[in-house]
Protein backbone atom coordinates (compact mmCIF):
# COMPACT_ATOMS: atom_id res chain seq x y z
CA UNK A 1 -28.94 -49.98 15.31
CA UNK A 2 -25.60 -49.87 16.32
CA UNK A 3 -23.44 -47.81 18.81
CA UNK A 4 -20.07 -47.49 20.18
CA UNK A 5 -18.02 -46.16 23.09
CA UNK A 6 -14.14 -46.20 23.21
CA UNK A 7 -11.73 -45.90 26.02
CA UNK A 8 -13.75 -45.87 28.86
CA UNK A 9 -11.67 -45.67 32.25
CA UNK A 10 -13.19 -49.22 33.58
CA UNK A 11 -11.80 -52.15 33.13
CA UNK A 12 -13.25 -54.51 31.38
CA UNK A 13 -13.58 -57.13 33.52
CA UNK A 14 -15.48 -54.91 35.71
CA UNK A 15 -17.96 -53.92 32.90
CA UNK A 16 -18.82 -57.51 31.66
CA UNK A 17 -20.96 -58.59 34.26
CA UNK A 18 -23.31 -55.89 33.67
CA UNK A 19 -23.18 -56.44 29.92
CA UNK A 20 -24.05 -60.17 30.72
CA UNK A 21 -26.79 -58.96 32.51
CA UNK A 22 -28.62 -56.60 29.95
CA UNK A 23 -27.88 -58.97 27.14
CA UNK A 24 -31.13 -59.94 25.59
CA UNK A 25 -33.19 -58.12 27.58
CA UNK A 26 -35.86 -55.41 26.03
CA UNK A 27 -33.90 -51.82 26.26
CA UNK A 28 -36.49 -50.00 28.86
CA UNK A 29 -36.18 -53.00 30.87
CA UNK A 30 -32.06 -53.02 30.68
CA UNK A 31 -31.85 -49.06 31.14
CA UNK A 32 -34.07 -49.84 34.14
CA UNK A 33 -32.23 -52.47 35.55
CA UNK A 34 -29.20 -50.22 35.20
CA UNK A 35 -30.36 -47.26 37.05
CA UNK A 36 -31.55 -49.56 40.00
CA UNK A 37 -27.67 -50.49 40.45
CA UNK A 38 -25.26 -47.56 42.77
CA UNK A 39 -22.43 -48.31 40.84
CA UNK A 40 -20.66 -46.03 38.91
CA UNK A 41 -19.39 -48.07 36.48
CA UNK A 42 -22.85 -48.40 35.17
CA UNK A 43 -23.35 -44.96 33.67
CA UNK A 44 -20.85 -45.67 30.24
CA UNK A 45 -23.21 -48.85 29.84
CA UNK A 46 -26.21 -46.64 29.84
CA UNK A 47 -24.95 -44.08 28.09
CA UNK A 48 -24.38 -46.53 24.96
CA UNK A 49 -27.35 -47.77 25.42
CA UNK A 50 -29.18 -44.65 25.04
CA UNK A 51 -26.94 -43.90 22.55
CA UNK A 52 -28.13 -47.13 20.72
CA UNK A 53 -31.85 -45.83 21.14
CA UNK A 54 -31.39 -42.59 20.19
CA UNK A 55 -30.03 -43.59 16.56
CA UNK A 56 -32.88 -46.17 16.21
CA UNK A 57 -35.24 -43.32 17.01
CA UNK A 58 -33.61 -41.03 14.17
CA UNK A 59 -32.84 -43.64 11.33
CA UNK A 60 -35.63 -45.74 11.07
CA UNK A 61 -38.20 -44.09 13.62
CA UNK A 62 -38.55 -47.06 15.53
CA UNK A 63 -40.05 -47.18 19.55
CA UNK A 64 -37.66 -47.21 22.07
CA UNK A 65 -40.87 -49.90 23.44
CA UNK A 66 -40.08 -52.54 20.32
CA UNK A 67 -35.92 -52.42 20.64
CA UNK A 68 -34.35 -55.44 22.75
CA UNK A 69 -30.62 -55.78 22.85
CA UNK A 70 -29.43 -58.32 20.13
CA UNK A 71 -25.85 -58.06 21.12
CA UNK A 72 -23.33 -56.29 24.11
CA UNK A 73 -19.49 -56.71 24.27
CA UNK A 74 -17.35 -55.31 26.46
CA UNK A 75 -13.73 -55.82 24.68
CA UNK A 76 -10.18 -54.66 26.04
CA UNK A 77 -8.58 -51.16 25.29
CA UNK A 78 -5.45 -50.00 25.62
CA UNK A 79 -3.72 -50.58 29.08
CA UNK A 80 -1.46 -48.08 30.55
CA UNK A 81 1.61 -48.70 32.17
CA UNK A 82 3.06 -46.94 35.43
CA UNK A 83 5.24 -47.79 38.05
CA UNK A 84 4.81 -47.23 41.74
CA UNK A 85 7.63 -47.66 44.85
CA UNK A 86 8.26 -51.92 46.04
CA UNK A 87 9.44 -53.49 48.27
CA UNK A 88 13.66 -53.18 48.83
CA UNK A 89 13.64 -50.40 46.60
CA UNK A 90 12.11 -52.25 43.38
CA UNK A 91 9.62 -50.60 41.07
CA UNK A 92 6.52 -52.40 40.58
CA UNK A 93 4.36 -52.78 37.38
CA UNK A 94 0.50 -51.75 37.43
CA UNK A 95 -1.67 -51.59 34.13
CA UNK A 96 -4.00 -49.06 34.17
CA UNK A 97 -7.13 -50.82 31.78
CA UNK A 98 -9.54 -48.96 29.19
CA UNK A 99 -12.21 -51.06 27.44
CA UNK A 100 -14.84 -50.36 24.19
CA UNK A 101 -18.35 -50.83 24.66
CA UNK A 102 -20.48 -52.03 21.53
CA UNK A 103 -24.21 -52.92 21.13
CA UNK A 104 -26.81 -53.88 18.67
CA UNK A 105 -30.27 -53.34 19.39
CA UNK A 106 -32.93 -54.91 17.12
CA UNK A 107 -37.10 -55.01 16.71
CA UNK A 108 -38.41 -57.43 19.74
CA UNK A 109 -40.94 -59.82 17.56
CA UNK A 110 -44.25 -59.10 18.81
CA UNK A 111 -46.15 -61.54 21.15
CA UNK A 112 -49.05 -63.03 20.23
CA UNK A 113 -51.97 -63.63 22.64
């Protein structure tokens, strides 16, 4: 099952490394990992991942136990522009990033003892 969040207010290249660390992982396991970190940047990736549960758990009835995260990308959004005071009376250029959040959870192949 799929889901998506657009134009959340954290750059992307802040996001990432917490993508990278969730990929693959079994979804309990990731939204645990998750709410063990104080940043606040975590909470969109969590949210998307619940998200991601939550339609698994209403289209095909499937365990939030058996889902593991097949794919996670964290892709650039629109940037904003603005300008703020320089030095010697220039104007200086800062871009204010947005990013999209996607992921793909699938059925974790059972292990066999």
């Amino acid at each position: 099952m799929r889901a998506k969040a657009k134009n959340i207010k954290f750059s992307p290249f802040k996001l990432r490394p917490l993508a990278d660390a969730v990929r693959g992982k079994a979804a309990e396991h990731a939204l645990n990992l998750l709410a063990s970190c104080s940043t606040k940047r975590t909470a969109p990736v969590k949210k998307v991942i619940e998200s991601a549960i939550a339609n698994a758990k209403n289209l095909t009835g499937a365990q939030a136990s058996s889902l593991k995260i097949a794919e996670i990308r964290v892709d650039q959004g629109p940037s904003v522009r603005y300008f703020k005071p320089g030095a010697m009376g220039r104007s200086n250029v800062y871009k204010r990033r947005f990013s999209h959040i996607s992921v793909v959870l699938e059925q974790a192949e059972k292990k066999e003892a």
